[in-house]
C-alpha atoms as a PDB file:
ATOM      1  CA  UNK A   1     -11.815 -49.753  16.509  1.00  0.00           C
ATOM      2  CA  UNK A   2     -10.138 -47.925  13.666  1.00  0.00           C
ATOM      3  CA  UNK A   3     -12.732 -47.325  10.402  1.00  0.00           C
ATOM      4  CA  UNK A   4     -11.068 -45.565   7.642  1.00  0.00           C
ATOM      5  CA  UNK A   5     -13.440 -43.660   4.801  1.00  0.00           C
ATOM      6  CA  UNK A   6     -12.091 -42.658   1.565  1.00  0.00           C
ATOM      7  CA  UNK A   7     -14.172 -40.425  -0.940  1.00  0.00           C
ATOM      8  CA  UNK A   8     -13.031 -39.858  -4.164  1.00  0.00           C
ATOM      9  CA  UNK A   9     -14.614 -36.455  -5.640  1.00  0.00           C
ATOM     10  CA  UNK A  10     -13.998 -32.915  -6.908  1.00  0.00           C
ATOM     11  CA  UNK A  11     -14.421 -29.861  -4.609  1.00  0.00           C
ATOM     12  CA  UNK A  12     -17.371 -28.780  -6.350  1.00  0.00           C
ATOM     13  CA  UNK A  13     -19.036 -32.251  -5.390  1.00  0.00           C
ATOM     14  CA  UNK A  14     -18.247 -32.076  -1.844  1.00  0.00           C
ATOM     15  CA  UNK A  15     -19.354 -28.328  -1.556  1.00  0.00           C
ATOM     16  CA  UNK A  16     -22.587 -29.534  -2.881  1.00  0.00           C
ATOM     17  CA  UNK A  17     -22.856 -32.968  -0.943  1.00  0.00           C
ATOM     18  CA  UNK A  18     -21.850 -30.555   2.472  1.00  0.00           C
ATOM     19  CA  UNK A  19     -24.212 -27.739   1.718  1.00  0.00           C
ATOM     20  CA  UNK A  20     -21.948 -25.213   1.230  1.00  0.00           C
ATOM     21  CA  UNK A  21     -22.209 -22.333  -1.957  1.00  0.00           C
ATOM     22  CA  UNK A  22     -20.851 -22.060  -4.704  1.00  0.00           C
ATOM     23  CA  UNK A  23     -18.575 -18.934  -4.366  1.00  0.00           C
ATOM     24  CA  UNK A  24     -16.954 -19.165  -7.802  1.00  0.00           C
ATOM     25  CA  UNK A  25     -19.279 -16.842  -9.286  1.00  0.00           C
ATOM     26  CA  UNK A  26     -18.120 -14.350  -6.889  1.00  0.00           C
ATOM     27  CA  UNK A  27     -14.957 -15.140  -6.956  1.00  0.00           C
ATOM     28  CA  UNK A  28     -15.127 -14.340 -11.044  1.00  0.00           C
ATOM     29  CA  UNK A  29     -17.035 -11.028 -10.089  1.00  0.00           C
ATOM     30  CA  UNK A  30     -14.423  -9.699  -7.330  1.00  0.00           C
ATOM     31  CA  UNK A  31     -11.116 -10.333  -9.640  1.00  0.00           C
ATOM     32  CA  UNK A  32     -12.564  -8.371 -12.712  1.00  0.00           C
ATOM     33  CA  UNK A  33     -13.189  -5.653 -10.486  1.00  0.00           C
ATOM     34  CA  UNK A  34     -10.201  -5.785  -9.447  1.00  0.00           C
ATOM     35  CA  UNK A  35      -8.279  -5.886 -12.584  1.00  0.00           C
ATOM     36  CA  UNK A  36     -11.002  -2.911 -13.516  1.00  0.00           C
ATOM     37  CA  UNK A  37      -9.522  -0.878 -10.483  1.00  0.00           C
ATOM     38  CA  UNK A  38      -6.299  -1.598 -11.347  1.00  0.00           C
ATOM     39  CA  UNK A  39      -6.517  -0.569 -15.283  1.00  0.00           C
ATOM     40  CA  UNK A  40      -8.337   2.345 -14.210  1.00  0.00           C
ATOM     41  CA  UNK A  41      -5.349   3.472 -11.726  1.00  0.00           C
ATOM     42  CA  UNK A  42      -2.425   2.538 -13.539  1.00  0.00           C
ATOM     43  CA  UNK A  43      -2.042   5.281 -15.614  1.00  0.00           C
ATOM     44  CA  UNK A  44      -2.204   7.917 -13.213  1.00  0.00           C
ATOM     45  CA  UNK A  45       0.469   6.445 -11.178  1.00  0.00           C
ATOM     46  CA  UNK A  46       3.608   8.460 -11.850  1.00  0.00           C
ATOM     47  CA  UNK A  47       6.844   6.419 -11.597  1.00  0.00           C
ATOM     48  CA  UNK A  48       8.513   9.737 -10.065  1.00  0.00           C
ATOM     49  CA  UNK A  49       6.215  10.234  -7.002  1.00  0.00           C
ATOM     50  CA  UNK A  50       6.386   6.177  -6.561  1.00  0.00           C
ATOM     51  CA  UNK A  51       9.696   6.160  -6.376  1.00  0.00           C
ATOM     52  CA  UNK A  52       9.871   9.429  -3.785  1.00  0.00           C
ATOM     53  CA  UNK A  53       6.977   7.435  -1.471  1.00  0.00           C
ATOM     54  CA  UNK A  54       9.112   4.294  -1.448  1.00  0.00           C
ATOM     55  CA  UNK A  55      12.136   5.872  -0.374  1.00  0.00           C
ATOM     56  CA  UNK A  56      11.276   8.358   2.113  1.00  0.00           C
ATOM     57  CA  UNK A  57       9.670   5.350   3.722  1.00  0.00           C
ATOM     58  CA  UNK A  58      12.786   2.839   3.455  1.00  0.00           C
ATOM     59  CA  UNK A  59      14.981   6.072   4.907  1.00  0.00           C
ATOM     60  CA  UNK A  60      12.681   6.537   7.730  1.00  0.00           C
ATOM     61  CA  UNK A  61      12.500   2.733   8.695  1.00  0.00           C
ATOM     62  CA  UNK A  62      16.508   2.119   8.227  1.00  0.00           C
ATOM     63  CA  UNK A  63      16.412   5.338  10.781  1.00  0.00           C
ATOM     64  CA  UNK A  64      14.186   4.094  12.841  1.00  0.00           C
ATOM     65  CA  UNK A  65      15.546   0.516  13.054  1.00  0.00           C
ATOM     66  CA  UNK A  66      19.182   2.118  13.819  1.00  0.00           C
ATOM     67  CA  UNK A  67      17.823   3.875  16.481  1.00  0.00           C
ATOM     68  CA  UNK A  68      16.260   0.974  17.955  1.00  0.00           C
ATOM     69  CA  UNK A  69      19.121  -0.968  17.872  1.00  0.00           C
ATOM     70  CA  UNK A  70      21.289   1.928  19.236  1.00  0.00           C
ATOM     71  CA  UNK A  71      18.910   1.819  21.853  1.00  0.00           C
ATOM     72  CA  UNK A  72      19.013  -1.880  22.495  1.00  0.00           C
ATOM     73  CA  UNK A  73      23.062  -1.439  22.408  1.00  0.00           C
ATOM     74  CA  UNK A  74      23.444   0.951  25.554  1.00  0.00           C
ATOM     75  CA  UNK A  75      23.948   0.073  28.840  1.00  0.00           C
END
């Protein structure tokens, strides 16, 4: 026997019909925060020392994945 069931209703209905909360709220809370944070921080990021931080660690990986495949290359 093969019973098929089809509901037609919102997420916000079937959060509420399964018992489950409401997290929007909190959801609404944790972004402005965030984009708080991120105003706050913005301005005392310095393009320069970015820039330096991102390199030094794409040199070190391109090193590091050369060595491992000189590595995996040797007998």
């Amino acid at each position: 026997m093969k019973v098929n069931v089809e509901i037609d209703c919102t997420p916000a209905e079937a959060r509420a019909f399964l018992g489950l909360p409401d997290v929007a709220p909190l959801n609404e809370h944790l972004v402005a925060e965030m984009k708080r944070r991120m105003d706050e921080n913005i301005t005392a990021m310095q393009p320069d020392e970015l820039m330096k931080t991102w390199t030094s660690f794409g040199l070190q990986a391109q090193d590091q994945f050369r060595k491992l495949m000189e590595a995996a290359a040797k007998p």
